[in-house]
C-alpha atoms as a PDB file:
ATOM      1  CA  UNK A   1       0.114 -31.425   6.528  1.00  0.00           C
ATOM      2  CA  UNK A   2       1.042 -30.973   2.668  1.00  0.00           C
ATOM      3  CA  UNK A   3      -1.544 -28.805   0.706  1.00  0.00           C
ATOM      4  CA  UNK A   4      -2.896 -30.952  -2.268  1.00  0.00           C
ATOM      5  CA  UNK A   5      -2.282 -29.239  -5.644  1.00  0.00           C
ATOM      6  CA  UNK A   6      -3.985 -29.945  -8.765  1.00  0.00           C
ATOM      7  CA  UNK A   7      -0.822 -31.548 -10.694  1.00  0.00           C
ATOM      8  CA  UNK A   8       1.028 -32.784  -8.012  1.00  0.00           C
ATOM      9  CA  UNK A   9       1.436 -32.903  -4.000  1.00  0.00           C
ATOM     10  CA  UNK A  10       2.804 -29.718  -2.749  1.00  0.00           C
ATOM     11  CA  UNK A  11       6.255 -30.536  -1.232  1.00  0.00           C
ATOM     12  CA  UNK A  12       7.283 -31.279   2.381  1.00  0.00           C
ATOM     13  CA  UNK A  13      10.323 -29.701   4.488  1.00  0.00           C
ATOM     14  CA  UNK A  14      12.813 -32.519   3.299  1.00  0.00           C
ATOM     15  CA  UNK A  15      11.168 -31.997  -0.281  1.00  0.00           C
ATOM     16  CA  UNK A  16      11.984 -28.075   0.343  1.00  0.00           C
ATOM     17  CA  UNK A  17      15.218 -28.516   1.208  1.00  0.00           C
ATOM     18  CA  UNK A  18      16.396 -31.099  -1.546  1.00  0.00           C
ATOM     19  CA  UNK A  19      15.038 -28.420  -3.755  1.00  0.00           C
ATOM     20  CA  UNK A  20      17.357 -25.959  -2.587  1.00  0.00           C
ATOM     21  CA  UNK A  21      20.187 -27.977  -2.878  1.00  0.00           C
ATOM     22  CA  UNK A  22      19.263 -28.862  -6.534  1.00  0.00           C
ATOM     23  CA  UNK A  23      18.833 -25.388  -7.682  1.00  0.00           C
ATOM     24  CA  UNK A  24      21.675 -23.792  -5.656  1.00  0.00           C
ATOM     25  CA  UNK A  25      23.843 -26.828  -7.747  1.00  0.00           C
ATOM     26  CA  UNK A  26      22.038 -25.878 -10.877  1.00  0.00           C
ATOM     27  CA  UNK A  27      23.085 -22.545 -10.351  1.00  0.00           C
ATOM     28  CA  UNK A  28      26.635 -23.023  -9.518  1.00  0.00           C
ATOM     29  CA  UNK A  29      27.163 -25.081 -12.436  1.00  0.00           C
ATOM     30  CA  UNK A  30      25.276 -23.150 -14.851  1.00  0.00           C
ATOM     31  CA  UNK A  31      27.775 -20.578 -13.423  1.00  0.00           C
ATOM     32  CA  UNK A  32      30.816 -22.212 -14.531  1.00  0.00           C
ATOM     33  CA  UNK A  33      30.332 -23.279 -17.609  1.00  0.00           C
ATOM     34  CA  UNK A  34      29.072 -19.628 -18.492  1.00  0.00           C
ATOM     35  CA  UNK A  35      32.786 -18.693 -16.939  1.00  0.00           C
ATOM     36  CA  UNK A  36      34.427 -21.694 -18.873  1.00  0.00           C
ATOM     37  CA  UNK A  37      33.217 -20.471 -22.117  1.00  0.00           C
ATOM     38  CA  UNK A  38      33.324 -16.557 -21.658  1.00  0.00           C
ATOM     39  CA  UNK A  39      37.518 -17.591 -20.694  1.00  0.00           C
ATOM     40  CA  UNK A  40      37.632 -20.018 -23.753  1.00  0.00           C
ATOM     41  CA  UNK A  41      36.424 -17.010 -25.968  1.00  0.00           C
ATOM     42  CA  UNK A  42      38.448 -14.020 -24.160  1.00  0.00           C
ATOM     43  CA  UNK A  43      41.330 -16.160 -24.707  1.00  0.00           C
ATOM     44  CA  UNK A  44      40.538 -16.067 -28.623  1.00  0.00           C
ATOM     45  CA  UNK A  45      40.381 -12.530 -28.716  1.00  0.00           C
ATOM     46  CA  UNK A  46      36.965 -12.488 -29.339  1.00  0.00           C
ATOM     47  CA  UNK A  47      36.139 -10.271 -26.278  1.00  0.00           C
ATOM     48  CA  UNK A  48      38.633  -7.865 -26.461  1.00  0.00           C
ATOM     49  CA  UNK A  49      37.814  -3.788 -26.656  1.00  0.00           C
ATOM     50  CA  UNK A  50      39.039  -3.603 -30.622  1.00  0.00           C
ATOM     51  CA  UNK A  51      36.631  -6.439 -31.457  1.00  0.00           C
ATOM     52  CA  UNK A  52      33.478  -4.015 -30.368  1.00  0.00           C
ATOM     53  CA  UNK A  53      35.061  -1.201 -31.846  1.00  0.00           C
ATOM     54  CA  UNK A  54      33.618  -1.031 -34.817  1.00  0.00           C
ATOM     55  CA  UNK A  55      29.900  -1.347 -33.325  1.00  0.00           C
ATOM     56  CA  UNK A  56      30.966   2.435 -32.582  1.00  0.00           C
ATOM     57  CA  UNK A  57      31.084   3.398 -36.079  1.00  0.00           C
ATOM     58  CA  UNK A  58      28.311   4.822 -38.132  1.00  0.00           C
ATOM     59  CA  UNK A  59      29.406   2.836 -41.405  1.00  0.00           C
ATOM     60  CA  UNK A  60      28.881  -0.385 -39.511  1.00  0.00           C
ATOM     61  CA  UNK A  61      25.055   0.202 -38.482  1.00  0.00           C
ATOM     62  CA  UNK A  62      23.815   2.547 -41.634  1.00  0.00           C
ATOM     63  CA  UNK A  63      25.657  -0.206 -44.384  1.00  0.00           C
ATOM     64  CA  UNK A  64      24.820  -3.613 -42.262  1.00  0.00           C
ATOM     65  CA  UNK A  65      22.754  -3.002 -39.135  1.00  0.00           C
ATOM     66  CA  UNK A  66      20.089  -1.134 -39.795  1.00  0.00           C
ATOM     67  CA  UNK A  67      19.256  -2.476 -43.117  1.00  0.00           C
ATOM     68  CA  UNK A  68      18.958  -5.861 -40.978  1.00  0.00           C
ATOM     69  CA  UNK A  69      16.611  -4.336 -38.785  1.00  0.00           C
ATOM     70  CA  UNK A  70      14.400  -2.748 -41.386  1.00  0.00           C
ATOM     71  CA  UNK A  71      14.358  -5.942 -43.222  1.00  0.00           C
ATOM     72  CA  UNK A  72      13.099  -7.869 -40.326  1.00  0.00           C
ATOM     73  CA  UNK A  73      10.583  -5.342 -39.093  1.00  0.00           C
ATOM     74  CA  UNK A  74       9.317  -4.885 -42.546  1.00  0.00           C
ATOM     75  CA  UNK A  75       9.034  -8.759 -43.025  1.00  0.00           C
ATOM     76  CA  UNK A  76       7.346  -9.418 -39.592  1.00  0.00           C
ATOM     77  CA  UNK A  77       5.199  -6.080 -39.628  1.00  0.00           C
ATOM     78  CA  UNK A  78       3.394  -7.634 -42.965  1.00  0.00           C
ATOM     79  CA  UNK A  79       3.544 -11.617 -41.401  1.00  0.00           C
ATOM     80  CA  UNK A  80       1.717 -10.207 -38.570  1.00  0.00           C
ATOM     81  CA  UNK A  81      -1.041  -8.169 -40.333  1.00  0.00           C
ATOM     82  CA  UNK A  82      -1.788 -10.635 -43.169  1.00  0.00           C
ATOM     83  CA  UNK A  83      -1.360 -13.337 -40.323  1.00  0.00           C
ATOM     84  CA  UNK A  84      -3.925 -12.226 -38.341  1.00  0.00           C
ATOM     85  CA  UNK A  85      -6.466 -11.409 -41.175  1.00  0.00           C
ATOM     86  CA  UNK A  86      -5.933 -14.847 -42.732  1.00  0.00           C
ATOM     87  CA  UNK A  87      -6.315 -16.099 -38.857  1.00  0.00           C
ATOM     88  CA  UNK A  88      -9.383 -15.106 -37.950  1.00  0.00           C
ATOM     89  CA  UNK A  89     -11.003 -15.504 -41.176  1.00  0.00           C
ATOM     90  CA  UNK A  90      -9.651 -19.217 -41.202  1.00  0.00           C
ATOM     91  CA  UNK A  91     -10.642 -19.692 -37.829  1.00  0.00           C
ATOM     92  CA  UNK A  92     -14.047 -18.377 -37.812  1.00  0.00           C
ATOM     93  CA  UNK A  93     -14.560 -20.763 -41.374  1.00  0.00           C
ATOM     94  CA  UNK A  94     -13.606 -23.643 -39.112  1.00  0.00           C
ATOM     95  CA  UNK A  95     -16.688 -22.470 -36.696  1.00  0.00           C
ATOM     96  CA  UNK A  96     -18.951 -22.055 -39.571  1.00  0.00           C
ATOM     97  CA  UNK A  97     -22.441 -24.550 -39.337  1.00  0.00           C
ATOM     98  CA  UNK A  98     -21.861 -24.244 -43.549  1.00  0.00           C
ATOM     99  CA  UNK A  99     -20.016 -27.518 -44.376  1.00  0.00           C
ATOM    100  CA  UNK A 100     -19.041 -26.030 -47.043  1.00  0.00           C
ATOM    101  CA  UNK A 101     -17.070 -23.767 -45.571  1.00  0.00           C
ATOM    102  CA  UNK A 102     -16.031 -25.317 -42.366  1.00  0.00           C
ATOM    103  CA  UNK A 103     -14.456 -28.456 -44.286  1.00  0.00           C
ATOM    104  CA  UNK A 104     -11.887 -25.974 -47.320  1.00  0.00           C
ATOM    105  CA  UNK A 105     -10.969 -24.180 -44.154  1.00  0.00           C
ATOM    106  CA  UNK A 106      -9.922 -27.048 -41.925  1.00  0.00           C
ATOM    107  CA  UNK A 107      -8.242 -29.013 -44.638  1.00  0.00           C
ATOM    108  CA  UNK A 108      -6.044 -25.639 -45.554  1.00  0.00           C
ATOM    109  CA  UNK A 109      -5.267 -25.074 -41.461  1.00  0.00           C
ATOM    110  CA  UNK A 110      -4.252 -28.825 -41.217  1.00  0.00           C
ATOM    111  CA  UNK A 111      -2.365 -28.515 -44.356  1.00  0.00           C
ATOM    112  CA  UNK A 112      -0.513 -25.298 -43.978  1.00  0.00           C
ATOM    113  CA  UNK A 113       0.262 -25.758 -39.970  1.00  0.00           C
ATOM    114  CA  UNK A 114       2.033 -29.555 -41.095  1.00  0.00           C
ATOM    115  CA  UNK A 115       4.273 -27.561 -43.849  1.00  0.00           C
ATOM    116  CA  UNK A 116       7.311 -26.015 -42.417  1.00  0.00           C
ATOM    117  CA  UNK A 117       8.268 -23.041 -42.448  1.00  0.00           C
ATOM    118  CA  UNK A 118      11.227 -22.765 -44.463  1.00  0.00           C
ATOM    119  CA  UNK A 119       9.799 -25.266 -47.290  1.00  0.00           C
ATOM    120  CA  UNK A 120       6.668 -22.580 -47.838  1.00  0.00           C
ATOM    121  CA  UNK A 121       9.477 -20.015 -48.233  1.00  0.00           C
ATOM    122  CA  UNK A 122      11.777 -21.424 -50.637  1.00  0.00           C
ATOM    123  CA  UNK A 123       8.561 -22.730 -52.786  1.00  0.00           C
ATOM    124  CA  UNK A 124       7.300 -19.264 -52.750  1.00  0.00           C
ATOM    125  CA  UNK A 125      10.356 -17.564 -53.499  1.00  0.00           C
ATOM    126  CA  UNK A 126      11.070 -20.018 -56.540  1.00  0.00           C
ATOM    127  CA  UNK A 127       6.960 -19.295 -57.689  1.00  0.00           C
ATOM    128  CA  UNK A 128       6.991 -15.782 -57.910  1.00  0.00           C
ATOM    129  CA  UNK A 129      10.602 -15.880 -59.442  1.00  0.00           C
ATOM    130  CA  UNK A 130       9.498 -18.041 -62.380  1.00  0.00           C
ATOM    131  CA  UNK A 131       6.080 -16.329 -62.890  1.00  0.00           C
ATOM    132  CA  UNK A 132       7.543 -12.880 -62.506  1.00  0.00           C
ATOM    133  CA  UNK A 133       5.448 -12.015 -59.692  1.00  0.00           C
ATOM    134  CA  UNK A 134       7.061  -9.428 -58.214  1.00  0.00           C
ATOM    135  CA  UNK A 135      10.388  -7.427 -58.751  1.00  0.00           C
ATOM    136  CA  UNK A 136      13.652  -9.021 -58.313  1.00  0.00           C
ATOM    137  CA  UNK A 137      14.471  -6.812 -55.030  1.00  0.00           C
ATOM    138  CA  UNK A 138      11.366  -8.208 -53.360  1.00  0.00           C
ATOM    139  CA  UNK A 139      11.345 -11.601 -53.916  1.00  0.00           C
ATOM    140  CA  UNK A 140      13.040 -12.448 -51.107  1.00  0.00           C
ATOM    141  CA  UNK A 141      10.855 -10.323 -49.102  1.00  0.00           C
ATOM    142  CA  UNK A 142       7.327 -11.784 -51.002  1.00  0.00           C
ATOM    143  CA  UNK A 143       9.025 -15.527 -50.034  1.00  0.00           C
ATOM    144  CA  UNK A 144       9.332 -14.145 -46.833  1.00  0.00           C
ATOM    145  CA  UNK A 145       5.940 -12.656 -45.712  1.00  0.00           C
ATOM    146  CA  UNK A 146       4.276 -15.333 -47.874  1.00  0.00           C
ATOM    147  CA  UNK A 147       5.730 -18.847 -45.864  1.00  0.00           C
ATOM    148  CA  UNK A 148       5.329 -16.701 -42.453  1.00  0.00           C
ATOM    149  CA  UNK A 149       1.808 -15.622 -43.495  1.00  0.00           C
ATOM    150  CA  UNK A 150       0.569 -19.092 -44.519  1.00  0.00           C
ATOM    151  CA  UNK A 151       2.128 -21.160 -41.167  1.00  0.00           C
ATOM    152  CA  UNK A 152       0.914 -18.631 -38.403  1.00  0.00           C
ATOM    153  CA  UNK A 153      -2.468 -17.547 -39.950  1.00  0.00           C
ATOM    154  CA  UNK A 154      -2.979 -21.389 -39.739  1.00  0.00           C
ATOM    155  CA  UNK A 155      -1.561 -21.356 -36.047  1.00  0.00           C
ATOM    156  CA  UNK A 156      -3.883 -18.407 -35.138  1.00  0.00           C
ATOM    157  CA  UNK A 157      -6.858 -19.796 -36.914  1.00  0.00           C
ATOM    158  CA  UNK A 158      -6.574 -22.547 -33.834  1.00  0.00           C
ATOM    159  CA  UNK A 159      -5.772 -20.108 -31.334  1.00  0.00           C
ATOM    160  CA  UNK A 160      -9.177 -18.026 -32.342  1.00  0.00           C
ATOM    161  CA  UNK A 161     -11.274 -21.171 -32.867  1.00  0.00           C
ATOM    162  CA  UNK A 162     -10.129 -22.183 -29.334  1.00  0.00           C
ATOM    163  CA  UNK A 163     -10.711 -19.016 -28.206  1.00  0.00           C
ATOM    164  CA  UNK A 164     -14.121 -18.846 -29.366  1.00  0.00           C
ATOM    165  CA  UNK A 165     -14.781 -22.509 -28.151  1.00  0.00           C
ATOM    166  CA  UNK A 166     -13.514 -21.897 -24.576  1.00  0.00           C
ATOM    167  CA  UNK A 167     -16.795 -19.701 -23.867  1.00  0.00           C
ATOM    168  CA  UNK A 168     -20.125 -20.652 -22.564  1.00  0.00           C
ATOM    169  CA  UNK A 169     -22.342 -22.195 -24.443  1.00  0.00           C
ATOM    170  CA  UNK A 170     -24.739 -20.068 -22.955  1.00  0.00           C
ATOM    171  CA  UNK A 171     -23.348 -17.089 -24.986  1.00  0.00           C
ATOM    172  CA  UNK A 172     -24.665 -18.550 -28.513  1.00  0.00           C
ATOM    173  CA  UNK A 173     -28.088 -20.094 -26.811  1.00  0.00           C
ATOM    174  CA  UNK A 174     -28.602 -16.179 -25.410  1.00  0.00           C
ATOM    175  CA  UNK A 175     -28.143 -14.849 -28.845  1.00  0.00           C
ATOM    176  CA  UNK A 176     -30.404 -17.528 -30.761  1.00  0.00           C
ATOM    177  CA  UNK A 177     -32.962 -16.687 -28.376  1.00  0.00           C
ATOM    178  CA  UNK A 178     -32.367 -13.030 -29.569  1.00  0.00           C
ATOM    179  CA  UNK A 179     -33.085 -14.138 -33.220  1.00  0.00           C
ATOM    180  CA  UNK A 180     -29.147 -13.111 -33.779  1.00  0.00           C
ATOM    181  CA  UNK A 181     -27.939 -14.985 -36.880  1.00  0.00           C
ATOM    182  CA  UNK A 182     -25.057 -16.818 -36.474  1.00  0.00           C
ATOM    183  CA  UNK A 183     -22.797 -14.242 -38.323  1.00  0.00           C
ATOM    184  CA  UNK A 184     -24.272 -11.818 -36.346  1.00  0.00           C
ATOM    185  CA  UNK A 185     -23.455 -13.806 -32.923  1.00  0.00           C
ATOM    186  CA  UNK A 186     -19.936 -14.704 -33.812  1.00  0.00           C
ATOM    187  CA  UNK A 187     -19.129 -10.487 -34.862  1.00  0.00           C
ATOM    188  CA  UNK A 188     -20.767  -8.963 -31.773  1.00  0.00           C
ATOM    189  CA  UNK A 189     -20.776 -11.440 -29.285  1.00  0.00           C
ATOM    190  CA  UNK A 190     -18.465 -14.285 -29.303  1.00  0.00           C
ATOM    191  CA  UNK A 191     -15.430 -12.757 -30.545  1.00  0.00           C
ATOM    192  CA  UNK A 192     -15.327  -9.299 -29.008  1.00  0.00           C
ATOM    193  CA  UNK A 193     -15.371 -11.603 -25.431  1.00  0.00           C
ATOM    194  CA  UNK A 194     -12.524 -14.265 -26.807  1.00  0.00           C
ATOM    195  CA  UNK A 195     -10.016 -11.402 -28.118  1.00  0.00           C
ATOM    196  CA  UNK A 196      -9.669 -10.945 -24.720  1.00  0.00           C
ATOM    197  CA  UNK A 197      -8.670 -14.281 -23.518  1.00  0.00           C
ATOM    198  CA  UNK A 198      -6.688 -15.014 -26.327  1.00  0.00           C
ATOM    199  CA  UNK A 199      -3.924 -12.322 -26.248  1.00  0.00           C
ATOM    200  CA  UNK A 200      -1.852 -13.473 -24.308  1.00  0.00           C
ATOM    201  CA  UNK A 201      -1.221 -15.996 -26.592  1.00  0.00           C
ATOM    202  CA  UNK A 202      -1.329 -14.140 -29.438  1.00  0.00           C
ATOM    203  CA  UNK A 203       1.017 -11.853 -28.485  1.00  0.00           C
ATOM    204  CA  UNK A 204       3.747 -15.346 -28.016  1.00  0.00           C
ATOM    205  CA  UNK A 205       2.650 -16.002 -31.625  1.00  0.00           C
ATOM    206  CA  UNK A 206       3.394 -13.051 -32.834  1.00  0.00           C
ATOM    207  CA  UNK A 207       7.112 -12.896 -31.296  1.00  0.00           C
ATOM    208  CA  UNK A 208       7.442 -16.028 -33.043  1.00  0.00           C
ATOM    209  CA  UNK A 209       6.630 -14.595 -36.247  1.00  0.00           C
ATOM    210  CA  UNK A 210       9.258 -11.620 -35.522  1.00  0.00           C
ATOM    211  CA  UNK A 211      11.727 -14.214 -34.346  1.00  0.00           C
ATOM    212  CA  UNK A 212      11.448 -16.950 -37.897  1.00  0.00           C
ATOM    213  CA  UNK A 213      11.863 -13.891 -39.885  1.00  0.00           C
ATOM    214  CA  UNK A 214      15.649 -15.153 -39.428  1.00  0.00           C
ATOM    215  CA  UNK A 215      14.815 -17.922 -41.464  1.00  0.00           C
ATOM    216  CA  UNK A 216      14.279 -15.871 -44.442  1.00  0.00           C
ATOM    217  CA  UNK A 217      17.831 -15.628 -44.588  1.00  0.00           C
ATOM    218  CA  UNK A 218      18.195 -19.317 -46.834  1.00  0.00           C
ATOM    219  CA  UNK A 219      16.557 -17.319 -49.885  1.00  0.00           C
ATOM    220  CA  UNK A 220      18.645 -13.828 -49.336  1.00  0.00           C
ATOM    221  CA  UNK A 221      16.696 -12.071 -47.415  1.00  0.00           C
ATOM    222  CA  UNK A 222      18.183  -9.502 -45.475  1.00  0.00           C
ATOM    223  CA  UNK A 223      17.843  -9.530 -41.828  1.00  0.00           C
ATOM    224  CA  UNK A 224      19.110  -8.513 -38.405  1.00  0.00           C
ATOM    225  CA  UNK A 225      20.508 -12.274 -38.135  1.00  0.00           C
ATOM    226  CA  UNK A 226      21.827 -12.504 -41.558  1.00  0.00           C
ATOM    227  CA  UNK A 227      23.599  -9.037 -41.180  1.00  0.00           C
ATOM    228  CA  UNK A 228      25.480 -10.311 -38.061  1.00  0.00           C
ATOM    229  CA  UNK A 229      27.276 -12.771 -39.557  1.00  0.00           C
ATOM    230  CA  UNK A 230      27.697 -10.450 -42.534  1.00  0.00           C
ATOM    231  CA  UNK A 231      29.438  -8.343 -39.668  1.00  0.00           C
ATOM    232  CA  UNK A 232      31.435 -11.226 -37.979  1.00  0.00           C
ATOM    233  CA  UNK A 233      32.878 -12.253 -41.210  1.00  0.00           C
ATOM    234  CA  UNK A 234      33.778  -9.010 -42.008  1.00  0.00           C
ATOM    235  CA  UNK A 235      35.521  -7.591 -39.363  1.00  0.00           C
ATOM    236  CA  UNK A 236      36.473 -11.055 -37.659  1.00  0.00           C
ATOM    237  CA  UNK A 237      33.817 -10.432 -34.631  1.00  0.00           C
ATOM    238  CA  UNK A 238      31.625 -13.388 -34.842  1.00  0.00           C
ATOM    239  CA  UNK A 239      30.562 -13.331 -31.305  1.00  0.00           C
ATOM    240  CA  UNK A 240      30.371  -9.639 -30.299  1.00  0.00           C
ATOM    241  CA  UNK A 241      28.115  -9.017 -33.566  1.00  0.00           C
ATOM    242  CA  UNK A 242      25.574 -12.020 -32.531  1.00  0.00           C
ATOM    243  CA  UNK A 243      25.680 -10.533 -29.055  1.00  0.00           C
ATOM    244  CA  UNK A 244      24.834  -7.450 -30.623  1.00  0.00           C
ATOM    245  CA  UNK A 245      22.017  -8.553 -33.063  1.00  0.00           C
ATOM    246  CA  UNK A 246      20.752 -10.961 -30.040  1.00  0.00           C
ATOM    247  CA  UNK A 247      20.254  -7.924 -27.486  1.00  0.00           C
ATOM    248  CA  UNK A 248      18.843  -5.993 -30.325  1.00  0.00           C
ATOM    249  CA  UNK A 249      16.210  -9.278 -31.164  1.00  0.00           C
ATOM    250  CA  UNK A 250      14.898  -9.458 -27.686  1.00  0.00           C
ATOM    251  CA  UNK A 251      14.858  -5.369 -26.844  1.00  0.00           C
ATOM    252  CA  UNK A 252      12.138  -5.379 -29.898  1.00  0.00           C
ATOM    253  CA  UNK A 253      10.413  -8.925 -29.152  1.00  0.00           C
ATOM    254  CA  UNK A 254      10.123  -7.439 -25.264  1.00  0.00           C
ATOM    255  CA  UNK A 255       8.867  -4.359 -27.016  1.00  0.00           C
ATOM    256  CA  UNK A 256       5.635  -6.265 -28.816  1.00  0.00           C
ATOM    257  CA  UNK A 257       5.225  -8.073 -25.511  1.00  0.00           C
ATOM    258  CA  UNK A 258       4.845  -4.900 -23.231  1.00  0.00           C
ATOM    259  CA  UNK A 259       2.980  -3.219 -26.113  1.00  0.00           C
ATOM    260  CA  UNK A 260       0.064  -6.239 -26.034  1.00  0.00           C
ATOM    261  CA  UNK A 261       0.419  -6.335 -22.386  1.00  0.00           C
ATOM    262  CA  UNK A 262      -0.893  -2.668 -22.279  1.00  0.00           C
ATOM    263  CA  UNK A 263      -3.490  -3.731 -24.691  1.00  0.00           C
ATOM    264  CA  UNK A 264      -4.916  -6.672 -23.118  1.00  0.00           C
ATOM    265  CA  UNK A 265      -5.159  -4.348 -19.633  1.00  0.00           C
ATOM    266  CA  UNK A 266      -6.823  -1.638 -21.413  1.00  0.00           C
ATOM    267  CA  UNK A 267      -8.762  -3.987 -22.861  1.00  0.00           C
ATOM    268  CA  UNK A 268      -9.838  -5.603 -19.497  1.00  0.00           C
ATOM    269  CA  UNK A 269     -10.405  -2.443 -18.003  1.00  0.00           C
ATOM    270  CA  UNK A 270     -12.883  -1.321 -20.838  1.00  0.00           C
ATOM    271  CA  UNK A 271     -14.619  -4.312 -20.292  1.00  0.00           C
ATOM    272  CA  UNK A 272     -14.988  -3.681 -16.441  1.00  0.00           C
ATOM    273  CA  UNK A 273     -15.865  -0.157 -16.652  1.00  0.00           C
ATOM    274  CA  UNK A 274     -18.690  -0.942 -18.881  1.00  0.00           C
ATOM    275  CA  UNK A 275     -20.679  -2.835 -16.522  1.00  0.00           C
ATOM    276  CA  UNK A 276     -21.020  -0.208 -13.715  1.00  0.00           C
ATOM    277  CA  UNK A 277     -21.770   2.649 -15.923  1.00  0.00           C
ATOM    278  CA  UNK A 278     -24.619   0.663 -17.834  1.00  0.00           C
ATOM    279  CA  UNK A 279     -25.830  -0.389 -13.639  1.00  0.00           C
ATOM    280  CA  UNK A 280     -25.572   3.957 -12.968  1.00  0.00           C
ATOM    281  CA  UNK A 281     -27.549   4.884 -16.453  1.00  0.00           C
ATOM    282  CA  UNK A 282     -30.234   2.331 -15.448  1.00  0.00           C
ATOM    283  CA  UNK A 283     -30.964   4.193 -12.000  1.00  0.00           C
ATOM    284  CA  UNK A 284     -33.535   7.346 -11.631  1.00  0.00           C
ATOM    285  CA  UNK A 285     -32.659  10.699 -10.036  1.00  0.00           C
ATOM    286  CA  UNK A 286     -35.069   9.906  -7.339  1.00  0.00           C
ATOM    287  CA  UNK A 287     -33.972   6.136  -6.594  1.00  0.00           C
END
């Protein structure tokens, strides 16, 4: 007999074995169209050993490369930060009992999370350019940091007031009872405990912040994505220079993931070592 599951029925033998067959065709064809076009492009010359030649050059990372790759760390290392801060301060607004509050801070989440990304760029890149905000050079960057900041501080603002909302009521009641105010609750209580829970997703978030940092490059910004096909059309390499540039997007992307990962279990850990050393301190010598 089938074990129920909570989605669907867990499959039978047949069921088994037509899901082999599926994903060993899957497979197979997946394989051959990755063969088809690796041939199509070898037979262009794109794959050839002179075409990654010049990745073994310093001129070609220290004048295009790396410039990319500070651009986009710089850009998603300030998203991030001002992200986050704009986050949680948006999402705890939306928790707020003050109306007055809680309404300003759910019309600007709605608001900013409909906008897309690439519109809040260009309009802040055009704003600070016609107010003289900031320096020509960082413009681009300012355009940047701003449309990234706005669209995933609204995103996380969710994220925490889900967060927050996903524990037990019981939490806040214990805390009233306490005479805690409600600022008091939400700082010491609520949100230490939904941090936690939340990082996971977070940390996805976040990657997608480092990833749309590519969109920047529609006002001139200079990053990792725009540089490759700087590269390509330079040296005639389109495809090993986005190989290049996409090996070099998900080695630092999988480099924030395993960096939160370690957080969240150190995290986790902190948590669970607490309780057993608070259980020793309450025991007597003599018990």
């Amino acid at each position: 007999m089938s074990t129920a599951s909570v989605l669907f029925d867990a499959p039978g033998p047949r069921a088994r074995v037509r899901n082999r067959i599926i994903t060993a065709v899957t497979i197979v064809v997946a394989a051959l169209v990755v063969w088809g076009v690796v041939a199509k492009l070898a037979g262009k010359g794109q794959l050839t050993e002179a075409k990654w030649r010049p990745f073994l050059t310093a001129n070609l990372w220290t004048t295009y490369v790396l410039p990319g790759i500070e651009g986009t760390l710089k850009a998603a290392a300030l998203s991030i930060v001002l992200a986050l801060i704009l986050g949680f301060l948006l999402g705890v607004g939306r928790l707020s009992h003050n109306g007055f509050i809680r309404w300003p801070s759910a019309v600007i989440v709605e608001f900013f999370r409909a906008v897309p990304v690439l519109i809040m760029m260009i309009f802040a890149y055009f704003l600070f350019a016609l107010y003289d905000v900031f320096p020509s050079k960082y413009l681009a960057l300012a355009g940047v940091v701003t449309g990234l900041t706005l669209y995933n501080g609204a995103v996380i603002a969710e994220i925490v007031r889900s967060g927050v909302g996903s524990l037990p009521r019981g939490q806040s009641e214990a805390a009233s009872a306490l005479g805690l105010r409600w600022g008091q609750t939400m700082r010491s209580i609520l949100l230490p405990q939904a941090i936690t829970s939340m990082l996971p997703v977070l940390v996805s978030q976040l990657v997608v912040v480092l990833k749309d940092t590519a969109i920047g490059y529609q006002i001139t910004f200079v990053e990792m994505v725009r540089q490759g096909t700087v590269v390509g059309s330079s040296y005639g390499n389109y495809v090993p220079a986005l190989i290049v540039i996409a090996v070099l997007m998900i080695s630092v992307n999988f480099a924030l993931s395993v960096a939160a990962t370690r957080l969240e279990r150190r995290l986790r850990r902190s948590k669970r070592a607490a309780t057993p050393m608070h259980a020793d301190s309450a025991l007597e010598p003599g018990d």
